[in-house]
Protein backbone atom coordinates (compact mmCIF):
# COMPACT_ATOMS: atom_id res chain seq x y z
CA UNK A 1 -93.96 -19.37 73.24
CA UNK A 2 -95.23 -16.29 74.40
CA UNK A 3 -96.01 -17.14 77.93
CA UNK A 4 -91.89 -18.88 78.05
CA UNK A 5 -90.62 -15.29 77.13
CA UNK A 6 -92.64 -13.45 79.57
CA UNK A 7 -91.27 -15.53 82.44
CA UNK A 8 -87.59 -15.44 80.86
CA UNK A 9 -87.98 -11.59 81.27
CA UNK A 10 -89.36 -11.56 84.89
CA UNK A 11 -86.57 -13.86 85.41
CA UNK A 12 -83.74 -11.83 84.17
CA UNK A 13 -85.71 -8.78 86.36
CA UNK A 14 -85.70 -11.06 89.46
CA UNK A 15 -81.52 -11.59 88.48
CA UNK A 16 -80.84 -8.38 88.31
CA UNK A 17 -82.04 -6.86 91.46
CA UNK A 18 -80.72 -9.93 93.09
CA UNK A 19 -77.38 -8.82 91.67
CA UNK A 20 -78.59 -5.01 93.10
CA UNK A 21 -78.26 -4.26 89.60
CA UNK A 22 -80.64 -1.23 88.06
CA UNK A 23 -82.02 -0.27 84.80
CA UNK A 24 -82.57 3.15 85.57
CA UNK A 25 -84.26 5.73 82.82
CA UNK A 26 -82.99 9.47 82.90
CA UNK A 27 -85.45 11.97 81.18
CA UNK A 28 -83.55 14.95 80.32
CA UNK A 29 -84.85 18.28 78.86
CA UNK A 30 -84.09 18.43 75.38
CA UNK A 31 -82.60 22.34 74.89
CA UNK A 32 -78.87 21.32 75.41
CA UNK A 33 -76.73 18.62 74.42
CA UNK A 34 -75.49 16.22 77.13
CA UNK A 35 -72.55 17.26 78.46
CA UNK A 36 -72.61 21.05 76.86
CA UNK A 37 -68.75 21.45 77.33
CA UNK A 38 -68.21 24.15 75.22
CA UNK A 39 -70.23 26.78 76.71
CA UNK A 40 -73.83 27.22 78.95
CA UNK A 41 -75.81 24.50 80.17
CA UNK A 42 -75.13 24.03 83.95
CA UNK A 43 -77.78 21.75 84.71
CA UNK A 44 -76.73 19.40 81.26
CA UNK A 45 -73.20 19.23 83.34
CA UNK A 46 -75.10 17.61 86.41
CA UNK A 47 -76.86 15.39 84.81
CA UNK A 48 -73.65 14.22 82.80
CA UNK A 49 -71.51 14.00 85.96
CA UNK A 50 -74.16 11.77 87.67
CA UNK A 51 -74.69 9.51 84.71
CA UNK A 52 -71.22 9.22 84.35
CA UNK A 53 -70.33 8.22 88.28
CA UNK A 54 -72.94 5.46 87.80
CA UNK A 55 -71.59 4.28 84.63
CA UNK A 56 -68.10 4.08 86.65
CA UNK A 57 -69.65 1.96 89.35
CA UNK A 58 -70.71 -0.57 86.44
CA UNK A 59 -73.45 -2.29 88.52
CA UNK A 60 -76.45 -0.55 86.49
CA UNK A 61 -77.15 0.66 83.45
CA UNK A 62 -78.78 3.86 81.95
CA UNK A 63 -81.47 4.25 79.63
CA UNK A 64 -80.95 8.16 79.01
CA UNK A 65 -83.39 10.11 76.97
CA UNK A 66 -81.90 13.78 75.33
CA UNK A 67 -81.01 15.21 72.23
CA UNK A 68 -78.82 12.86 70.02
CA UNK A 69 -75.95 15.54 69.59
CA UNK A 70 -75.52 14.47 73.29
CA UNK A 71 -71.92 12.96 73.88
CA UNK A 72 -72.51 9.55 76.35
CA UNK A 73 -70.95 7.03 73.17
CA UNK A 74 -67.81 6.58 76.08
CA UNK A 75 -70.37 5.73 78.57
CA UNK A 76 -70.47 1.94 78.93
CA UNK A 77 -73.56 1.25 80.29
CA UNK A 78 -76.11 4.17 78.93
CA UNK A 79 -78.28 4.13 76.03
CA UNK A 80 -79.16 7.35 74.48
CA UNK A 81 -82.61 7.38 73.00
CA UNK A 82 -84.28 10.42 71.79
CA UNK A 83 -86.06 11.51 68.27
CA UNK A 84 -84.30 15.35 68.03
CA UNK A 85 -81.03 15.37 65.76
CA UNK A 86 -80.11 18.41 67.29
CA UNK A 87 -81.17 20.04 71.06
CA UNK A 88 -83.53 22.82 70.29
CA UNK A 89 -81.61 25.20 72.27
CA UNK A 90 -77.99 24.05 70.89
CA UNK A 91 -76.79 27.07 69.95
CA UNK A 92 -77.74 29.01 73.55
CA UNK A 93 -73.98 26.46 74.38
CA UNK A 94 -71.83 28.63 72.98
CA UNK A 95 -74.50 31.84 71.74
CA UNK A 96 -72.26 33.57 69.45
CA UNK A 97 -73.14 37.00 68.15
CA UNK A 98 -75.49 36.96 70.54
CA UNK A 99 -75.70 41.01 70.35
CA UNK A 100 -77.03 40.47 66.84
CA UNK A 101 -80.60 38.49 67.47
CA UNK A 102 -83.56 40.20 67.00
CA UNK A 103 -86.55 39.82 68.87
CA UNK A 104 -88.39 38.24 65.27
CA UNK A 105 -85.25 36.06 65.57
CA UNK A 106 -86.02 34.31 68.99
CA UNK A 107 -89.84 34.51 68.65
CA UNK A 108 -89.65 32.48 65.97
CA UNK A 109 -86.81 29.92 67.44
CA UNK A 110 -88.76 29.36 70.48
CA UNK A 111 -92.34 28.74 68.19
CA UNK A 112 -90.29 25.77 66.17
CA UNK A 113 -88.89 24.46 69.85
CA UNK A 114 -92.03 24.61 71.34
CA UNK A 115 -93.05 22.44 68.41
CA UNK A 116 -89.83 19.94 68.68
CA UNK A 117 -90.41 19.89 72.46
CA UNK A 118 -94.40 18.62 71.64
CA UNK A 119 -92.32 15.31 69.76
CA UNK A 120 -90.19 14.83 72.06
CA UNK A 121 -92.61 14.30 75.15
CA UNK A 122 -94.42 12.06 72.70
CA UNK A 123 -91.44 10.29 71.47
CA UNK A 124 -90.58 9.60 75.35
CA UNK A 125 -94.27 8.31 76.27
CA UNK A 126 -94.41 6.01 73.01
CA UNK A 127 -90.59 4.19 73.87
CA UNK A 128 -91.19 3.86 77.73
CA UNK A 129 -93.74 0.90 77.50
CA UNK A 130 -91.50 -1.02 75.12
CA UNK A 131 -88.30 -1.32 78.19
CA UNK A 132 -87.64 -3.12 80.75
CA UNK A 133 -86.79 -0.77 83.56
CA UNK A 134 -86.87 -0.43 87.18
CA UNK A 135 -87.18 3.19 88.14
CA UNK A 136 -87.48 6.41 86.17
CA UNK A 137 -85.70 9.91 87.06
CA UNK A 138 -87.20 12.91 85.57
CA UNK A 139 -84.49 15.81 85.28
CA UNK A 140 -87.20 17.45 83.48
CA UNK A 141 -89.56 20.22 84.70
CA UNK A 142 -92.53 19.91 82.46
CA UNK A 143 -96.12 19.23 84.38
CA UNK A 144 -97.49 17.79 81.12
CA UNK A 145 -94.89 15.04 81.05
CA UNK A 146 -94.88 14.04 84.61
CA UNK A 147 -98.99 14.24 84.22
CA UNK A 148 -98.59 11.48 81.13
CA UNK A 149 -96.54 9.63 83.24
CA UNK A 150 -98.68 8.70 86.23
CA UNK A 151 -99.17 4.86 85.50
CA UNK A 152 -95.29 5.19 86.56
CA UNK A 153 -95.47 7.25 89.66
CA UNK A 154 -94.81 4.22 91.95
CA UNK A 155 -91.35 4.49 89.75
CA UNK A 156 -90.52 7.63 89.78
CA UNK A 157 -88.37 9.97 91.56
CA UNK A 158 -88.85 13.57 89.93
CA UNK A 159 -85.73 15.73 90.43
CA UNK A 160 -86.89 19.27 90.10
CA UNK A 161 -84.22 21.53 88.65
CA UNK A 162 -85.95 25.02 88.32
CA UNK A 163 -87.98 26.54 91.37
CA UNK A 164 -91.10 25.53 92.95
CA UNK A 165 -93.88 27.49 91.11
CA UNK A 166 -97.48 27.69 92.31
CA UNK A 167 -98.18 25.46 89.57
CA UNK A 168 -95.60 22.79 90.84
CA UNK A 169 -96.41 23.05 94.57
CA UNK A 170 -100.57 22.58 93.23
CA UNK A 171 -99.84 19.70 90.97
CA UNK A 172 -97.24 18.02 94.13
CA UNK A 173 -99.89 18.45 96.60
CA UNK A 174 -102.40 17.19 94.27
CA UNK A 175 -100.27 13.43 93.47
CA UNK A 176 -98.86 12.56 96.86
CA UNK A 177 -97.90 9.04 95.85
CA UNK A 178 -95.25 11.47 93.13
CA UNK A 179 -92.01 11.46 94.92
CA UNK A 180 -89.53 14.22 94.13
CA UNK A 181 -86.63 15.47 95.11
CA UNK A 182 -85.21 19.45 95.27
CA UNK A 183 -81.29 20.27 94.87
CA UNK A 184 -81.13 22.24 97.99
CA UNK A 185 -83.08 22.87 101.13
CA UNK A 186 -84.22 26.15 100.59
CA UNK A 187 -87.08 24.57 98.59
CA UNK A 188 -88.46 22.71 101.84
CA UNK A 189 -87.80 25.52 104.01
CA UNK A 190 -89.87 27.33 102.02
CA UNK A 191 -92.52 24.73 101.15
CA UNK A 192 -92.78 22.49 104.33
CA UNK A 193 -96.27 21.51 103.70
CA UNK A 194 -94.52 19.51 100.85
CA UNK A 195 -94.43 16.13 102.58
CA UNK A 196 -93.88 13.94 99.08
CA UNK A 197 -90.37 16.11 98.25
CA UNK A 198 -87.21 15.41 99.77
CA UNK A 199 -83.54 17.30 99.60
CA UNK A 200 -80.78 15.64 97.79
CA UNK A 201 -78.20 18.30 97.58
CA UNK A 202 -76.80 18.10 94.26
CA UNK A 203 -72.75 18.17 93.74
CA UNK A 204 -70.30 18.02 90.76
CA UNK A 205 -67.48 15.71 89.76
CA UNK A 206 -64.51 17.27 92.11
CA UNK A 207 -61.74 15.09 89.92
CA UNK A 208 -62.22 17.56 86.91
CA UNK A 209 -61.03 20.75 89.29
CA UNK A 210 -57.67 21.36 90.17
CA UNK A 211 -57.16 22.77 93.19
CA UNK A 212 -54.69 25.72 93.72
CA UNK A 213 -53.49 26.89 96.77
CA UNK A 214 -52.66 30.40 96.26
CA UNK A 215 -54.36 32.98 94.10
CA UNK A 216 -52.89 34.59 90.80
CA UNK A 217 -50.05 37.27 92.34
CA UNK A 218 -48.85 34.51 94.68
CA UNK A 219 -48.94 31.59 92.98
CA UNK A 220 -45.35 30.06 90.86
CA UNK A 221 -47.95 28.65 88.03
CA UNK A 222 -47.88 30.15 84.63
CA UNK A 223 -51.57 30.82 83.72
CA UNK A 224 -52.43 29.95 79.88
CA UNK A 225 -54.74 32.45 78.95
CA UNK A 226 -52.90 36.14 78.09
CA UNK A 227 -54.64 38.19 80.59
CA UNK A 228 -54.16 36.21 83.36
CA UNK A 229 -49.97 36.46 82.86
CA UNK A 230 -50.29 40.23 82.40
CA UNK A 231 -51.94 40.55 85.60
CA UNK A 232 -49.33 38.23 86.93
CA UNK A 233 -46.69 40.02 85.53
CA UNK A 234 -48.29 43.01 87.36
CA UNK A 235 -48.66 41.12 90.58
CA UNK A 236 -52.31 42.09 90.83
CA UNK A 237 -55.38 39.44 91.78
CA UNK A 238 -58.73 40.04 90.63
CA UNK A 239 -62.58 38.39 91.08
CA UNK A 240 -64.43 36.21 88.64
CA UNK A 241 -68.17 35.46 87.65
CA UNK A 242 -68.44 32.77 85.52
CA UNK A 243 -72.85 32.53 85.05
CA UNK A 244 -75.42 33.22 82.38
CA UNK A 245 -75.95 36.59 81.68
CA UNK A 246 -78.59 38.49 83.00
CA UNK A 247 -80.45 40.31 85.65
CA UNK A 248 -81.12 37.34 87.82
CA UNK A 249 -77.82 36.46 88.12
CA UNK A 250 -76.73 39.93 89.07
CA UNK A 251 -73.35 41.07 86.95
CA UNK A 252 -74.63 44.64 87.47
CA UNK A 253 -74.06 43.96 91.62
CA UNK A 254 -70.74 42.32 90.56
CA UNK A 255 -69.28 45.26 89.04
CA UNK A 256 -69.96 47.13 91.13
CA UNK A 257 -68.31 45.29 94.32
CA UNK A 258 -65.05 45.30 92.22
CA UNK A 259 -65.83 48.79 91.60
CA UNK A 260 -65.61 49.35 95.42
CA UNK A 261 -63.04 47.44 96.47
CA UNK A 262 -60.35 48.46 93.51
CA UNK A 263 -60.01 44.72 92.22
CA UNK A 264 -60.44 43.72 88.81
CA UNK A 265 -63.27 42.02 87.55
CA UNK A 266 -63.57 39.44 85.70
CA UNK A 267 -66.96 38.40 83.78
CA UNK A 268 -67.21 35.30 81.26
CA UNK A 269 -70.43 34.01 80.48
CA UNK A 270 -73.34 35.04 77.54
CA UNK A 271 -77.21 35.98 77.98
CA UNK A 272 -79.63 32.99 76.75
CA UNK A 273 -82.47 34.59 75.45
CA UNK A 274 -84.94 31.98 74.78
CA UNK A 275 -88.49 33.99 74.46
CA UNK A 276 -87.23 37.88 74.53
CA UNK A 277 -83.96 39.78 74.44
CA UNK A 278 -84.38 40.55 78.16
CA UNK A 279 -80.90 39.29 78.67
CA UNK A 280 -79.23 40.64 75.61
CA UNK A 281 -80.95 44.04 76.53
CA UNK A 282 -79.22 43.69 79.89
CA UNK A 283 -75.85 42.98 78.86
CA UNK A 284 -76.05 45.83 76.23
CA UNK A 285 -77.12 48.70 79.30
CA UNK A 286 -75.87 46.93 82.71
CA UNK A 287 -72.34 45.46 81.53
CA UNK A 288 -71.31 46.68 78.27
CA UNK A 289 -71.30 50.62 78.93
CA UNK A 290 -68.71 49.55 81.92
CA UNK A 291 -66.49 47.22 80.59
CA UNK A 292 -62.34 48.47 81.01
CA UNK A 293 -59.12 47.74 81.57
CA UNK A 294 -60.27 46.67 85.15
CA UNK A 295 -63.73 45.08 84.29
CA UNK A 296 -63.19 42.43 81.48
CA UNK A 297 -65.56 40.68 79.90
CA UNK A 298 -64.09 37.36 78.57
CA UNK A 299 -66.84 35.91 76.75
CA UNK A 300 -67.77 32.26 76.68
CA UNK A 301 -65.32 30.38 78.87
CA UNK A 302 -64.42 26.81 77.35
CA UNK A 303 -63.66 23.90 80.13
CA UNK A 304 -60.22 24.92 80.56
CA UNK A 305 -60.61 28.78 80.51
CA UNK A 306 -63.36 28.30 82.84
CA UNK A 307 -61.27 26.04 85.36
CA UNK A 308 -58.02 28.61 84.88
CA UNK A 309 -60.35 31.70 85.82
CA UNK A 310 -61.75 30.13 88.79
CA UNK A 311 -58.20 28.21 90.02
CA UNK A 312 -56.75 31.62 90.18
CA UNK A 313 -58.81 33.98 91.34
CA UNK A 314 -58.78 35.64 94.72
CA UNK A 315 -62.57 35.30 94.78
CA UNK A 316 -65.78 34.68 92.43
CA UNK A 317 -68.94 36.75 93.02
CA UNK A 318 -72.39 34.85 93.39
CA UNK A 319 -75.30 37.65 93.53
CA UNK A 320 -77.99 35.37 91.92
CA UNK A 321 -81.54 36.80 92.68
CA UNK A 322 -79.85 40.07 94.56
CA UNK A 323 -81.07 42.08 91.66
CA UNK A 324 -84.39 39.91 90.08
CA UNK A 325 -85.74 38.49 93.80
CA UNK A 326 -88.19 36.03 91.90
CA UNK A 327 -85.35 34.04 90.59
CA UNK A 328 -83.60 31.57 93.13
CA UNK A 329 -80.64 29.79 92.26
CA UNK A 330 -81.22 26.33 92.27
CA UNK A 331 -78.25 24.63 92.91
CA UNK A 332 -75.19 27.07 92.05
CA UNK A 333 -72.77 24.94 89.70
CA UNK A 334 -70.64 27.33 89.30
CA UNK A 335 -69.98 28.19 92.87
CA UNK A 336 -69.22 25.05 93.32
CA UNK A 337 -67.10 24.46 91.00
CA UNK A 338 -64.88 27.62 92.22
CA UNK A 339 -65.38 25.88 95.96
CA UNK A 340 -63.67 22.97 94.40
CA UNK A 341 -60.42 24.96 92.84
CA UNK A 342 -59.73 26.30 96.47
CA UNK A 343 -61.47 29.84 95.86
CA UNK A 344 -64.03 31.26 98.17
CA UNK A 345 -67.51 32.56 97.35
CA UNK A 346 -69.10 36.08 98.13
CA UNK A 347 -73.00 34.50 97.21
CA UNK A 348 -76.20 36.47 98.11
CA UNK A 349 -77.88 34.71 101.01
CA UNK A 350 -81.25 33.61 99.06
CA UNK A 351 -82.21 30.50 97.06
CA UNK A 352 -79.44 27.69 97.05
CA UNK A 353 -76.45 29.52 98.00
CA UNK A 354 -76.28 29.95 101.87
CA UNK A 355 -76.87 26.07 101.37
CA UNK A 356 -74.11 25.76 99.13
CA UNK A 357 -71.43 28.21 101.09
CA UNK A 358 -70.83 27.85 104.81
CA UNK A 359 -70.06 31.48 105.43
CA UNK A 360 -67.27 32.35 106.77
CA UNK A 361 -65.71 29.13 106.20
CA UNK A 362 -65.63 28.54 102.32
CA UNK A 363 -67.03 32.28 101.72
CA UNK A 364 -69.27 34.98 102.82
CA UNK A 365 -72.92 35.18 102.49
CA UNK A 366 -74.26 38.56 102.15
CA UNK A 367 -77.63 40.55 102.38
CA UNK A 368 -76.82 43.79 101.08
CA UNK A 369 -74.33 45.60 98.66
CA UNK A 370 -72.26 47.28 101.69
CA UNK A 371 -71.85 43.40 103.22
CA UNK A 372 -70.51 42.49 100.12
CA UNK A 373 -68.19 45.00 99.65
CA UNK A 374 -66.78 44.32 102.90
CA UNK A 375 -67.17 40.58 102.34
CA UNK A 376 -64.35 41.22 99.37
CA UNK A 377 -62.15 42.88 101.42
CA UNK A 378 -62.08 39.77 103.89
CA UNK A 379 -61.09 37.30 101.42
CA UNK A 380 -57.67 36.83 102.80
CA UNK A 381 -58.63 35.34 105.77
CA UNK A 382 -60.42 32.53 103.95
CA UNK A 383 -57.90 28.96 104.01
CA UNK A 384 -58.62 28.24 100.19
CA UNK A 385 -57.11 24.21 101.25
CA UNK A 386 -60.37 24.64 103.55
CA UNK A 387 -62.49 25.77 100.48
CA UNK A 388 -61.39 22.76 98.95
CA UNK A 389 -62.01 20.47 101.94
CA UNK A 390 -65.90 21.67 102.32
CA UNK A 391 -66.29 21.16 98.55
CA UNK A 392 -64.89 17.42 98.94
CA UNK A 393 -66.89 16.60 102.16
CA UNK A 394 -70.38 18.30 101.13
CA UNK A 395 -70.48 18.69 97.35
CA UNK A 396 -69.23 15.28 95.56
CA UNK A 397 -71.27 13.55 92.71
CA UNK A 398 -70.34 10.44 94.70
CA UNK A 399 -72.14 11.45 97.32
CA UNK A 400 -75.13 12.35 95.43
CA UNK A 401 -75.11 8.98 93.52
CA UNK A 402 -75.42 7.21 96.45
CA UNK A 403 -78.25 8.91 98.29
CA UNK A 404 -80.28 8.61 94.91
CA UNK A 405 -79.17 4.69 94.42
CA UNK A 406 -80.54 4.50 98.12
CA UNK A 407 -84.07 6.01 96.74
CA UNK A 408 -84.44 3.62 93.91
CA UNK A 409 -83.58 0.84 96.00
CA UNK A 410 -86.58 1.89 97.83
CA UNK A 411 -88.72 1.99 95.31
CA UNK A 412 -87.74 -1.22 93.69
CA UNK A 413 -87.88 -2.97 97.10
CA UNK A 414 -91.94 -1.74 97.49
CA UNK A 415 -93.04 -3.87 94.29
């Protein structure tokens, strides 16, 4: 009996790719739900757009491990496993009353996720054995899980989310049969000797983002949120970053470029303090002491705010790493996402963003505060139907799908 099941299963396998059908594992972190849409969690929004463009293509299916407060039940074709109730981190989403954490607080949040974390790594290597899949894709940067997993590597494609530490570029050059890919391709300028990584620029779902062809004081929309139709009223424009609060993303350099070219700012977004209140420190001493009439800090932006803020702005601000050099963006969601609404970029030229932004075209890349400055007084001349057009042609979870489809079929076609 035994022996007729194991050839019914290596016949259904043998079916399936014959049908170029997939049964493709996704290991996700497990800090934020999947999607996150009511606040933070940029990377959580990838991985939900890509998951969801293969579900719509109905040819594979999706074993997806994350926290079970994750939101796939409308997926078709993806199973959620996981062992965590909650995501450690759930409350980083939305991080209300942020300003009144203590540092006992968050030491003692991120001791009982370390813990949960511990479970869930061992959760994932105890229920991997017991399916039948074809190829694994870790959007996961944790060494000690890829390490467990190395009776997989020949499955694996690891797509590395966060930078390239020592650590990672050691342990990559130490497992060259490891395959893994980076979201831009600042990480193989930067690490050519890396011959077992490859680029897949990453890219959101452009259907969700409206464009708009003109900004705020020229457009004949009506805005939703209150601000937005007193300005209009007014017939003034103003800039937007939309980002995580803190020091490497840069809303101190923000401010300051609205300062200088008399536009009003606006900032939505909260710190996530995970091990210190770094962030929450920052806000309190870079941001708060300058908040006004013309700098306004919104808060958390919902979907809609967020799409609203963006749609009609005359420009969002990008300064990741400007002000902390150690931190490179690594993909940008957020630019793109204003790229798709029609609205150019002013991004710092480092990490992901001159990768993200052709300058000049849907933006301007900048290297130091005065080209910014005069980067915002250019914005005019930027075609926001262009901005739109780069967006659709370069940054399109379609597009994205399909390159990593074309890796797995690789990988399935080498056993």
């Amino acid at each position: 009996m035994c022996l007729i099941i194991t050839h019914q299963k290596l016949y259904l396998k043998c079916l399936i790719r014959l049908l170029n059908k997939m049964r493709i594992v996704i290991i996700c972190r497990p800090d934020i739900p999947i999607p996150p849409l009511a606040g933070y969690g940029g990377l959580q929004r990838n991985i939900y757009d890509f998951i969801q463009e293969i579900d719509q293509r109905s040819d594979h299916h999706i074993f997806l491990f994350a926290p079970l407060d994750s939101n796939v039940s409308q997926l078709k074709s993806v199973t959620l496993f996981g062992n965590l109730a909650k995501a450690i981190w759930a409350d980083l989403v939305t991080n209300k009353d942020f300003e009144s954490k203590t540092e006992t607080d968050i030491v003692s949040q991120a001791k009982q996720a370390s813990e949960q974390e511990r479970t869930y790594m061992e959760y994932i290597l105890r229920t991997l054995p017991s399916l039948d899949f074809d190829v694994i894709l870790i959007a996961y940067d944790n060494m000690y899980l890829v390490d467990k997993l190395g009776q997989y590597y020949e499955k694996i494609i690891w797509s590395i989310r966060d930078d390239i530490s020592s650590e990672k570029k050691e342990f990559l050059l130490a497992h060259p049969k490891l395959r893994a890919t980076a979201m831009s391709g600042y990480v193989l300028q930067n690490h050519p000797e890396l011959k077992n990584i490859m680029t897949i620029t990453w890219g959101i779902n452009l259907n969700k983002f409206s464009f708009s062809k003109d900004c705020l004081s020229r457009t004949s929309e009506i805005p939703t949120i209150p601000l937005l139709q007193k300005w209009q009223r007014q017939g003034r424009d103003y800039l937007v970053m939309i980002a995580g609060i803190g020091a490497h993303k840069g809303q101190a350099t923000a401010i300051k470029i609205s300062e200088a070219v008399n536009i009003p700012l606006i900032i939505a977004g909260t710190p996530q303090d995970h091990l210190t209140l770094k962030k929450t420190t920052y806000f309190k001493e870079q941001i708060n002491p300058y908040i006004s009439d013309d700098v306004v800090y919104l808060g958390n932006a919902d979907e809609n705010q967020k799409m609203e803020l963006f749609r009609f702005a005359k420009g969002s601000l990008a300064p990741s790493g400007f002000e902390f050099s150690l931190f490179h963006e690594p993909f940008g969601r957020a630019i793109v996402e204003s790229l798709a609404c029609g609205t150019p970029v002013i991004g710092y030229n480092y990490g992901s963003i001159p990768y993200i932004i052709k300058g000049g075209y849907a933006g301007f890349l900048f290297n130091s505060l005065g080209e910014a400055i005069s980067a915002a007084k250019q914005l005019g001349s930027i075609a926001r139907k262009e901005v739109r057009k780069w967006a659709e042609d370069n940054l399109s979870i379609g597009r994205v799908a399909d390159e990593y489809l074309t890796c797995f079929n690789k990988l399935i076609s080498k056993d």
